[in-house]
PDB file of N, CA and C in Angstrom:
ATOM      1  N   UNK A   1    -161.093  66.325 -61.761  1.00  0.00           N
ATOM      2  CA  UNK A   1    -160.245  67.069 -60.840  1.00  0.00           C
ATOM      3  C   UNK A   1    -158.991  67.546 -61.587  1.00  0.00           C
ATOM      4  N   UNK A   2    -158.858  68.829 -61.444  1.00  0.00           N
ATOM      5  CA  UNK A   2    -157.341  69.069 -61.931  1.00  0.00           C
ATOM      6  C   UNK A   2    -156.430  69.471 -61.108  1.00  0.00           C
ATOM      7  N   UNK A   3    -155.519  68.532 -61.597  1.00  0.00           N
ATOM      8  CA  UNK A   3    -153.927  68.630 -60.949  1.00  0.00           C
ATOM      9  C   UNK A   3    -153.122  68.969 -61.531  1.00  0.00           C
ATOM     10  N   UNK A   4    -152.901  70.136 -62.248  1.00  0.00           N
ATOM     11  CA  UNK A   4    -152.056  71.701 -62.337  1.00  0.00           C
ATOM     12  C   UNK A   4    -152.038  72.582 -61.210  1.00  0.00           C
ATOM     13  N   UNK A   5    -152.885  72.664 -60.639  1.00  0.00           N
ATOM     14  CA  UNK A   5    -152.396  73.756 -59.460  1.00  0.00           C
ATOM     15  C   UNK A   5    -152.034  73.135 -58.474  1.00  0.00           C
ATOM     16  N   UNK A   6    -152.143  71.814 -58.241  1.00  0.00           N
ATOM     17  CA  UNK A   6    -151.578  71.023 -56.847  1.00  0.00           C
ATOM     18  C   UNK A   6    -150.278  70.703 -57.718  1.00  0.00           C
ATOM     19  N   UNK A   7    -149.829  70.979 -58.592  1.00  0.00           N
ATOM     20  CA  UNK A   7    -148.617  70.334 -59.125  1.00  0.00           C
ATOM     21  C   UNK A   7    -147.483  71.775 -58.762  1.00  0.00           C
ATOM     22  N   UNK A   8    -148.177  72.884 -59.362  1.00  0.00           N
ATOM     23  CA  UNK A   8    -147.418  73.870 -59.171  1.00  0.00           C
ATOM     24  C   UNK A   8    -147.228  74.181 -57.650  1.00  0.00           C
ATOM     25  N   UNK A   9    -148.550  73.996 -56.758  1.00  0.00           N
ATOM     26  CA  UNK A   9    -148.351  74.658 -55.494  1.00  0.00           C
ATOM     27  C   UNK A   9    -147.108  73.371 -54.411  1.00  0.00           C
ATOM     28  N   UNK A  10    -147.305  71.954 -55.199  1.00  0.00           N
ATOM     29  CA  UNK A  10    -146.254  71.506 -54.449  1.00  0.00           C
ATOM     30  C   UNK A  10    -144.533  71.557 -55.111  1.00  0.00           C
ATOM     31  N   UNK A  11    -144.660  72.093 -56.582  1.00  0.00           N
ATOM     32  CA  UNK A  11    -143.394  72.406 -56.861  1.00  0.00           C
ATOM     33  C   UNK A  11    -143.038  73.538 -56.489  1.00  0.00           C
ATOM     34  N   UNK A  12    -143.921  74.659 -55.863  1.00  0.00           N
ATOM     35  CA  UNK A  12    -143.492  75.805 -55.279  1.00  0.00           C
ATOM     36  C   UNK A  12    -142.966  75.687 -53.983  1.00  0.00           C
ATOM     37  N   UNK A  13    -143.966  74.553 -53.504  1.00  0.00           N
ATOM     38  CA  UNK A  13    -143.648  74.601 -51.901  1.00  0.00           C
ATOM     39  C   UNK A  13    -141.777  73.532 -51.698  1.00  0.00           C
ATOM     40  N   UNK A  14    -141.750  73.238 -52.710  1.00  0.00           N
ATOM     41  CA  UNK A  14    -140.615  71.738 -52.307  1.00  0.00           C
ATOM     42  C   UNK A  14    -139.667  72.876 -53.228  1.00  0.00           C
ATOM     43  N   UNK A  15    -139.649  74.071 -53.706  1.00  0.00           N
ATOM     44  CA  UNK A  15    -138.970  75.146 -53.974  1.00  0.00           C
ATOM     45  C   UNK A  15    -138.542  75.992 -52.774  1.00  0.00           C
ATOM     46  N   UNK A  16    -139.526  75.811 -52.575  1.00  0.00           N
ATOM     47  CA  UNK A  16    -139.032  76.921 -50.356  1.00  0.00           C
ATOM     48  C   UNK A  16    -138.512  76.268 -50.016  1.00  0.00           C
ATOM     49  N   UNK A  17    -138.578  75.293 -49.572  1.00  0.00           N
ATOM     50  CA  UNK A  17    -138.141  74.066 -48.929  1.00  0.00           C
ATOM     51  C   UNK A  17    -136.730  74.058 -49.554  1.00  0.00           C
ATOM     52  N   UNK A  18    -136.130  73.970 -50.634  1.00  0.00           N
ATOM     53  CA  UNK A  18    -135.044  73.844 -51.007  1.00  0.00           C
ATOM     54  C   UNK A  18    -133.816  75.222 -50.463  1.00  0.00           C
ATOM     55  N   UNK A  19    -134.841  76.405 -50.685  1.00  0.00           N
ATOM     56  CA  UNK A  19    -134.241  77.927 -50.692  1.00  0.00           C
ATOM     57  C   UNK A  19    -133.965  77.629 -48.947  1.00  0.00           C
ATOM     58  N   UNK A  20    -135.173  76.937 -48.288  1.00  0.00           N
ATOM     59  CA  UNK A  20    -134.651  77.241 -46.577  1.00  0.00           C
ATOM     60  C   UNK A  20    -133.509  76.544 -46.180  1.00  0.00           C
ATOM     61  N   UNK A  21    -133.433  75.216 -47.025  1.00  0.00           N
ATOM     62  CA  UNK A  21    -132.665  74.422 -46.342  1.00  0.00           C
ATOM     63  C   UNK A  21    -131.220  75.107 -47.237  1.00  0.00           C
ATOM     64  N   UNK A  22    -131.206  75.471 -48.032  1.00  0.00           N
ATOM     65  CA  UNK A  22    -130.012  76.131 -48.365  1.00  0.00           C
ATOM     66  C   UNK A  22    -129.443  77.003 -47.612  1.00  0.00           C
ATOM     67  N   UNK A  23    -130.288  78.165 -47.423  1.00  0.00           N
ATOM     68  CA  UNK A  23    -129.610  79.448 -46.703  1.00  0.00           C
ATOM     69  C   UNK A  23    -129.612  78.755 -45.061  1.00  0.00           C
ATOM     70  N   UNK A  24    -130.051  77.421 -44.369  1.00  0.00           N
ATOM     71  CA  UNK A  24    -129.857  77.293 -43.017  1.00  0.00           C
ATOM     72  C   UNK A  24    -128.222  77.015 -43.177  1.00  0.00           C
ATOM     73  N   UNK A  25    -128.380  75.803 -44.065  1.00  0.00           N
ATOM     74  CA  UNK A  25    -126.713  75.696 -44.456  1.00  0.00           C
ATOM     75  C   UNK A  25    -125.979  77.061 -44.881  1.00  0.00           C
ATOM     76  N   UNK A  26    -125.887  77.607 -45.558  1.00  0.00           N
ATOM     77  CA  UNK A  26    -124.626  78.461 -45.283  1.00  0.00           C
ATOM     78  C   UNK A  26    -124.756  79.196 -43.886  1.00  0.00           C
ATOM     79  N   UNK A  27    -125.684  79.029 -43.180  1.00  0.00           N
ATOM     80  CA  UNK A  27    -125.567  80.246 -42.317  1.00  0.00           C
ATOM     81  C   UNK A  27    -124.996  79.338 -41.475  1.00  0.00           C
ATOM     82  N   UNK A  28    -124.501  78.113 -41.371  1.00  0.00           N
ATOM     83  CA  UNK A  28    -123.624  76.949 -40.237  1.00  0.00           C
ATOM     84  C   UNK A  28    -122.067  77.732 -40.248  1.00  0.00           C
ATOM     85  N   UNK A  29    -122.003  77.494 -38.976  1.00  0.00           N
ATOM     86  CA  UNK A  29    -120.405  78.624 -38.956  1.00  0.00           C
ATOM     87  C   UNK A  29    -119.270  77.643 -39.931  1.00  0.00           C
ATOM     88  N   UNK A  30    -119.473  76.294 -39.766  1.00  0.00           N
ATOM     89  CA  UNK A  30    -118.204  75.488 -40.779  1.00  0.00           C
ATOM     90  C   UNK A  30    -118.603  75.926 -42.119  1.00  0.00           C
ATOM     91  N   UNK A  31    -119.605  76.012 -42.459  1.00  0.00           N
ATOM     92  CA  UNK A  31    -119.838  76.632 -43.771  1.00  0.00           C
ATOM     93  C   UNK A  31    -119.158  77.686 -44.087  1.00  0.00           C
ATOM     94  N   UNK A  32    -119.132  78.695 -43.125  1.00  0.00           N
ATOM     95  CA  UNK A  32    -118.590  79.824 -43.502  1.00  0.00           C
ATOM     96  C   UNK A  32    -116.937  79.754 -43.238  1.00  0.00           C
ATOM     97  N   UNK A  33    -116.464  78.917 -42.016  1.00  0.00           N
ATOM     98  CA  UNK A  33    -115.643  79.172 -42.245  1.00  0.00           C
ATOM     99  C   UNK A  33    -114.504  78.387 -43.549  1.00  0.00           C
ATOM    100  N   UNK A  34    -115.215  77.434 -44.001  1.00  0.00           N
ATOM    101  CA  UNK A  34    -114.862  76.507 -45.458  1.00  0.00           C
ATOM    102  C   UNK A  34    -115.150  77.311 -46.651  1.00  0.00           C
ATOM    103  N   UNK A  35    -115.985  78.116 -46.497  1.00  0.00           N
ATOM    104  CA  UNK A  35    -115.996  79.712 -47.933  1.00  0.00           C
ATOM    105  C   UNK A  35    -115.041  80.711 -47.173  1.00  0.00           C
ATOM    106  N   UNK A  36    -114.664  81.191 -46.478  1.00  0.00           N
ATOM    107  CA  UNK A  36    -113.452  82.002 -45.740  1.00  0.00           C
ATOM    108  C   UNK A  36    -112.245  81.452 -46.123  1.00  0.00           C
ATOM    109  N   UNK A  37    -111.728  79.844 -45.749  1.00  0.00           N
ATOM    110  CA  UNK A  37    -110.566  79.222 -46.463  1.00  0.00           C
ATOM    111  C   UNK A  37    -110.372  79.403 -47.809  1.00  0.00           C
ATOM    112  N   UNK A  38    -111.794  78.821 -48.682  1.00  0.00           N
ATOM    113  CA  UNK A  38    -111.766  78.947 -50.048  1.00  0.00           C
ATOM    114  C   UNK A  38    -111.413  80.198 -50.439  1.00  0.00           C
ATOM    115  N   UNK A  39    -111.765  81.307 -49.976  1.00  0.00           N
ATOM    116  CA  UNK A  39    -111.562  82.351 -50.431  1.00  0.00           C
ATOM    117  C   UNK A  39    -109.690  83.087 -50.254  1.00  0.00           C
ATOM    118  N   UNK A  40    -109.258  82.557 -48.692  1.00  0.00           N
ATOM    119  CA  UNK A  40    -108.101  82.833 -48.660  1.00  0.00           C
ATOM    120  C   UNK A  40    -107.381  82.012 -49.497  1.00  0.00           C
ATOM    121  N   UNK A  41    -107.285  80.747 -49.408  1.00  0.00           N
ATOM    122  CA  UNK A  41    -106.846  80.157 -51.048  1.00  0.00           C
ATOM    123  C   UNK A  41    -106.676  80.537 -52.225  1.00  0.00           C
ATOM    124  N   UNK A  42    -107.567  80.890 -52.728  1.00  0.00           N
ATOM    125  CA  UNK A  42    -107.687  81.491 -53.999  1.00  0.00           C
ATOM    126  C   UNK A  42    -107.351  83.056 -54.066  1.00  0.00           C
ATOM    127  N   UNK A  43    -106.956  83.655 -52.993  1.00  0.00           N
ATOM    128  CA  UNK A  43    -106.292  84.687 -52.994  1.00  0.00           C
ATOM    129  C   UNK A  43    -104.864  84.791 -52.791  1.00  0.00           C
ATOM    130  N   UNK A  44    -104.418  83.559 -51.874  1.00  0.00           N
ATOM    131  CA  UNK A  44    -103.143  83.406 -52.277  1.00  0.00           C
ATOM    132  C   UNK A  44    -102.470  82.716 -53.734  1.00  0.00           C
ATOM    133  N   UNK A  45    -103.392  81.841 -54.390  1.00  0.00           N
ATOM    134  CA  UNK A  45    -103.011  81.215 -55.045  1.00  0.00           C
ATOM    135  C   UNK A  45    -102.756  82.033 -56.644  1.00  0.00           C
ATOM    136  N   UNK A  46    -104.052  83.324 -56.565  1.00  0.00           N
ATOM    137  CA  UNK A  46    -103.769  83.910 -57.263  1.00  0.00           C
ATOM    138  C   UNK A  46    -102.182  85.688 -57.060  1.00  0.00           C
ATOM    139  N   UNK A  47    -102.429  85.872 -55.811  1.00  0.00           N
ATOM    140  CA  UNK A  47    -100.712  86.514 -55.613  1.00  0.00           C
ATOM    141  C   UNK A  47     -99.677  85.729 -55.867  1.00  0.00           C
ATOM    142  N   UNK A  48     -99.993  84.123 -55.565  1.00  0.00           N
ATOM    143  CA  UNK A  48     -98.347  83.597 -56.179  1.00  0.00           C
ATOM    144  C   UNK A  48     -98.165  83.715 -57.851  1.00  0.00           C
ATOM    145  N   UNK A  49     -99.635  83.264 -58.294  1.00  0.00           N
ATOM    146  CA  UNK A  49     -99.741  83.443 -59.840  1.00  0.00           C
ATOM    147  C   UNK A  49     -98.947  84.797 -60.553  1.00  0.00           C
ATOM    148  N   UNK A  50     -99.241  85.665 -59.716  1.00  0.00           N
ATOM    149  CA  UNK A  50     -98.981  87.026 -60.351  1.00  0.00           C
ATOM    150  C   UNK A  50     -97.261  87.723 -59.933  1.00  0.00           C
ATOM    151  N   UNK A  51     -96.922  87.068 -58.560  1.00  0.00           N
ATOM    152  CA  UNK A  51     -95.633  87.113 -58.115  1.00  0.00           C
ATOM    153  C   UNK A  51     -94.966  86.030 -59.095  1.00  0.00           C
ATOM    154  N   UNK A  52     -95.233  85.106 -59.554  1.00  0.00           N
ATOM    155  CA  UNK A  52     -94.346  84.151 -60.267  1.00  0.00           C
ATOM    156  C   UNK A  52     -94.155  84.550 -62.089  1.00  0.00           C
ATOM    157  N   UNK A  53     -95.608  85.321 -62.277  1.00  0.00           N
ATOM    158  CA  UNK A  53     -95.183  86.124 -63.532  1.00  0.00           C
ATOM    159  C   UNK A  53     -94.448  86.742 -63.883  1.00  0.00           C
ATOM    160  N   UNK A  54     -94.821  87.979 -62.822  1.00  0.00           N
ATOM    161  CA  UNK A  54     -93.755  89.311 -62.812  1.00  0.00           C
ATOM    162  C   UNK A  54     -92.325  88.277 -62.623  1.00  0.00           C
ATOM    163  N   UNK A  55     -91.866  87.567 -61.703  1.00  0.00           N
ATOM    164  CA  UNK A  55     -90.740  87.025 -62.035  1.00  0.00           C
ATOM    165  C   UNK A  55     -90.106  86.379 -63.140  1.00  0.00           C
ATOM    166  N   UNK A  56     -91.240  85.979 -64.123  1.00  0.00           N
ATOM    167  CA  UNK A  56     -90.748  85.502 -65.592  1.00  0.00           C
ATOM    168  C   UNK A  56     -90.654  86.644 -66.173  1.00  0.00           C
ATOM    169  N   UNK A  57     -91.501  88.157 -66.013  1.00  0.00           N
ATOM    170  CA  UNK A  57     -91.649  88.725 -67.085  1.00  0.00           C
ATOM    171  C   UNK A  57     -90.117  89.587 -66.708  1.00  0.00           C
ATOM    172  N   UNK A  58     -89.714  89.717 -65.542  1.00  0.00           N
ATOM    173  CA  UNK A  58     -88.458  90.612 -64.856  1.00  0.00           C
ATOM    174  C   UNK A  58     -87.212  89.715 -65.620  1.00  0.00           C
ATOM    175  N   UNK A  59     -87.274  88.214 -65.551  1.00  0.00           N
ATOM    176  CA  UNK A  59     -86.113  87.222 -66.008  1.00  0.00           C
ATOM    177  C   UNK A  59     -85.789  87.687 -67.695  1.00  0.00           C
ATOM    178  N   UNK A  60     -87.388  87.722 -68.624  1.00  0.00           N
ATOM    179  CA  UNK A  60     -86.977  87.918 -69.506  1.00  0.00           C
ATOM    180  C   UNK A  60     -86.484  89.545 -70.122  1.00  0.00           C
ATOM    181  N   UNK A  61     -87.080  90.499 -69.353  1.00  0.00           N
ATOM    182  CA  UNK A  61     -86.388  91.943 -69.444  1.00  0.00           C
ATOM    183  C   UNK A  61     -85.418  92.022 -69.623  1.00  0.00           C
ATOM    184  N   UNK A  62     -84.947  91.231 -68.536  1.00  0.00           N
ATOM    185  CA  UNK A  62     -83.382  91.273 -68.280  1.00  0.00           C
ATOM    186  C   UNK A  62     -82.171  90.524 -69.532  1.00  0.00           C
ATOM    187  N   UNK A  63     -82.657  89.347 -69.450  1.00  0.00           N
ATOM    188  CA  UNK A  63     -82.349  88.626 -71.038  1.00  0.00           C
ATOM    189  C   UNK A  63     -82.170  89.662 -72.216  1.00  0.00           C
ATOM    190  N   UNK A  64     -83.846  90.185 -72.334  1.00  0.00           N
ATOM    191  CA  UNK A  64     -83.466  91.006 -73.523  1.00  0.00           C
ATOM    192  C   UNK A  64     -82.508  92.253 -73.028  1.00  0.00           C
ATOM    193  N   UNK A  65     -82.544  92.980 -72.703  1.00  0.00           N
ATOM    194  CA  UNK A  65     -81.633  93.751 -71.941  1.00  0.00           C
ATOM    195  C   UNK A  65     -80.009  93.555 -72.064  1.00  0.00           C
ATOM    196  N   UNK A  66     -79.706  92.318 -71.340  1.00  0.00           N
ATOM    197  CA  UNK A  66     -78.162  91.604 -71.536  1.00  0.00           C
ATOM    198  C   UNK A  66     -78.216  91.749 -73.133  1.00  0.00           C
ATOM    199  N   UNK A  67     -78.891  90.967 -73.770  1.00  0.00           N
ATOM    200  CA  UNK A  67     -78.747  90.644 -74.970  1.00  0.00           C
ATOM    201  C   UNK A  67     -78.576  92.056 -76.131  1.00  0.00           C
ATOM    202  N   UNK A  68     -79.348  93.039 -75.575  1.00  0.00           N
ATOM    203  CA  UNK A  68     -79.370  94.349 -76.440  1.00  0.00           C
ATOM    204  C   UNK A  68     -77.624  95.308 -76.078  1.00  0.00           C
ATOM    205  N   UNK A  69     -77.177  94.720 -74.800  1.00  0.00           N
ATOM    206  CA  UNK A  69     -76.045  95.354 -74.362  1.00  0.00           C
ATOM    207  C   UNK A  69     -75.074  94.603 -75.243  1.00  0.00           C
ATOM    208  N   UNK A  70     -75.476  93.164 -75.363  1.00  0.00           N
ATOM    209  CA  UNK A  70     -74.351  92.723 -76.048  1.00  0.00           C
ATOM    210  C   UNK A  70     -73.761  93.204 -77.709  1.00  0.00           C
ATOM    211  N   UNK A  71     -75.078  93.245 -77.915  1.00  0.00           N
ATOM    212  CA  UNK A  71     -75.312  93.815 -79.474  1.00  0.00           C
ATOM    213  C   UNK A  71     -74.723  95.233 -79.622  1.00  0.00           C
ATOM    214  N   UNK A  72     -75.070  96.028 -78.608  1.00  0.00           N
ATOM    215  CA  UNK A  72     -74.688  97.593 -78.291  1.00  0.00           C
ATOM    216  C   UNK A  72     -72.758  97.615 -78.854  1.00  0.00           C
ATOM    217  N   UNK A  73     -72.261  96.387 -77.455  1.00  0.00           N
ATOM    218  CA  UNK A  73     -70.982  96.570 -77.700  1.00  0.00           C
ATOM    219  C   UNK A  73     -70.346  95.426 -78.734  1.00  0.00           C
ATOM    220  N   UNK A  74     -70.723  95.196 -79.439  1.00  0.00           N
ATOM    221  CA  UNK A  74     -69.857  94.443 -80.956  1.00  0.00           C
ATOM    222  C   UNK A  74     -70.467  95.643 -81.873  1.00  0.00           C
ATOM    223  N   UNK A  75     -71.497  96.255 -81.849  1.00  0.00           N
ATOM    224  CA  UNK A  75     -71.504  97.424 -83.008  1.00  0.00           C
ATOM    225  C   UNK A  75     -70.859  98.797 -82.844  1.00  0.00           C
ATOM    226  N   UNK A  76     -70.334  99.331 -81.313  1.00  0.00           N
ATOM    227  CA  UNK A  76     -69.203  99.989 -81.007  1.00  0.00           C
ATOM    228  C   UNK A  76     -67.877  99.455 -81.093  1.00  0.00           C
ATOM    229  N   UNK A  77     -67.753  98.138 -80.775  1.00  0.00           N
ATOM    230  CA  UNK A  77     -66.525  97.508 -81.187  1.00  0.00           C
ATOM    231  C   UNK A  77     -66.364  97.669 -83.088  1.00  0.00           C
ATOM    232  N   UNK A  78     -67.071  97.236 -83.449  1.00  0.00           N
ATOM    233  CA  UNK A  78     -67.181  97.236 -85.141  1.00  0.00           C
ATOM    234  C   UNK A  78     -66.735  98.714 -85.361  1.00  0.00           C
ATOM    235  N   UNK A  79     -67.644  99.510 -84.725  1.00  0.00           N
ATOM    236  CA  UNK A  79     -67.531 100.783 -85.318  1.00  0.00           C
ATOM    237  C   UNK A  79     -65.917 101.463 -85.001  1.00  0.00           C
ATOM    238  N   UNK A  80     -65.713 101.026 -83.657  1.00  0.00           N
ATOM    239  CA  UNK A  80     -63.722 101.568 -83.376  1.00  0.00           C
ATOM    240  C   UNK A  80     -62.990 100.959 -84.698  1.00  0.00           C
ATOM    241  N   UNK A  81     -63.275  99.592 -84.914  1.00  0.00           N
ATOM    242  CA  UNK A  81     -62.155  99.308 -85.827  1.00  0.00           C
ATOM    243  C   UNK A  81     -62.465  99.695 -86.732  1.00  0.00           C
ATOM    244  N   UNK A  82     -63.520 100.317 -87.774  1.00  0.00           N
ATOM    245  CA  UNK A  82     -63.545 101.009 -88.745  1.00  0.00           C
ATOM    246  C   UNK A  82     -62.891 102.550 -89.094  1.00  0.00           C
ATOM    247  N   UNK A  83     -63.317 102.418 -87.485  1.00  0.00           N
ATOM    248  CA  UNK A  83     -62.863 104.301 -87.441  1.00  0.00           C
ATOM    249  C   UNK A  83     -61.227 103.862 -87.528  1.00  0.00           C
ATOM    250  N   UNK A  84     -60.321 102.757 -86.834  1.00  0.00           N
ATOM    251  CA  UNK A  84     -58.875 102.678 -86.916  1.00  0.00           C
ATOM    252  C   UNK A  84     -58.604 102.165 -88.402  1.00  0.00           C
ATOM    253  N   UNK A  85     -59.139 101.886 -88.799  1.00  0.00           N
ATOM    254  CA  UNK A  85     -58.925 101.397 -90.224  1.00  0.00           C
ATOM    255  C   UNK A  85     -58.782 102.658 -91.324  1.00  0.00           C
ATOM    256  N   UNK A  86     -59.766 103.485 -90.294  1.00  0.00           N
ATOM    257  CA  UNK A  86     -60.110 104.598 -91.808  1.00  0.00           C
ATOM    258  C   UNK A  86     -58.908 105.231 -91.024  1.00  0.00           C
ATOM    259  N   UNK A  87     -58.780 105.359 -90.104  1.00  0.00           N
ATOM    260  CA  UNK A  87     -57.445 106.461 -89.612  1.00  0.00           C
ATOM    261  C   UNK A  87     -55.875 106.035 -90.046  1.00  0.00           C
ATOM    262  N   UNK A  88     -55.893 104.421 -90.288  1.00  0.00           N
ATOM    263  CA  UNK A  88     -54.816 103.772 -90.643  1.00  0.00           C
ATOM    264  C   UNK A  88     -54.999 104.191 -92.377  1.00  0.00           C
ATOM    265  N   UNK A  89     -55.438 104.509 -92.900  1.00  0.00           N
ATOM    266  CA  UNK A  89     -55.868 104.485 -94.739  1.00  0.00           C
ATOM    267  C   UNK A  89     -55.427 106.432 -94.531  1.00  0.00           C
ATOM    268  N   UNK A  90     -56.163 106.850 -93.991  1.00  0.00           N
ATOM    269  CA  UNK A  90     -55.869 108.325 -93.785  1.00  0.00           C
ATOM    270  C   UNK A  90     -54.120 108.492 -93.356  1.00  0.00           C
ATOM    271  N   UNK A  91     -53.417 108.108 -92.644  1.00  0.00           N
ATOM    272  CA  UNK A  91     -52.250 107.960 -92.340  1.00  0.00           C
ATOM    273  C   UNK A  91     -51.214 107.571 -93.176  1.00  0.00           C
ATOM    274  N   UNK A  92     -51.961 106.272 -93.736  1.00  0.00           N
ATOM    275  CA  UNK A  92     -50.734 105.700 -95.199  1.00  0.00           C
ATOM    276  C   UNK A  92     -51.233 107.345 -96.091  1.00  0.00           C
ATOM    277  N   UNK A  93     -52.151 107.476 -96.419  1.00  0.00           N
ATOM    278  CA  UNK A  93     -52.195 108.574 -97.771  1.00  0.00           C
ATOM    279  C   UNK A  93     -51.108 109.414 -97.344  1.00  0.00           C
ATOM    280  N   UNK A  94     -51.475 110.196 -96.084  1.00  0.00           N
ATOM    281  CA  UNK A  94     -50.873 111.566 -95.488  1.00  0.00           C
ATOM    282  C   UNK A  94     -49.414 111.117 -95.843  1.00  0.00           C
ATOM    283  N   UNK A  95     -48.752 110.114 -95.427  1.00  0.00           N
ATOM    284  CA  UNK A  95     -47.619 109.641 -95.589  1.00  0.00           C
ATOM    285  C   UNK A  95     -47.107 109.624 -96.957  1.00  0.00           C
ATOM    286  N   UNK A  96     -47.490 109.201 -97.934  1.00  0.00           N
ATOM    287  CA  UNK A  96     -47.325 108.958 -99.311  1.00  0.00           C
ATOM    288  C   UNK A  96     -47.258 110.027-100.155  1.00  0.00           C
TER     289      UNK A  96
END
């Protein structure tokens, strides 16, 4: 007697059997509504993700930003007192 095809036809059948009892379960309304939560979850969880970025990436703009203003005005500051320096050197000559 061979038992290959009673092997396959009951691993096929305890295969349905698995596929029915699956899809009866999701089709249970707590099912769905526990994949509905999951899903609103993970949709908020990923907008805070992305709201809490943009807030690091806005914090550090700004940093660099301050920081490029600061630089801006000590190399206009630098540059006035050069220009009074050269106007003070231009002034002694004119004078002399």
């Amino acid at each position: 007697m061979n038992l290959k095809p009673l092997k396959e036809e009951t691993a096929k059948r305890i295969e349905e059997a698995i596929h029915k009892n699956v899809e009866e379960k999701l089709n249970l309304e707590e099912v769905k509504i526990e994949i509905e939560r999951c899903i609103k979850e993970g949709q908020k969880k990923l907008v805070d993700d992305v709201t809490a970025q943009l807030k690091k990436e806005k914090e550090t703009n700004l940093m660099e930003a301050r920081q490029k203003e600061k630089e801006e005005a000590a190399r206009r500051k630098k540059l006035e007192e050069e220009e009074e320096r050269a106007n003070q050197i231009l002034l002694a000559k004119n004078k002399a």
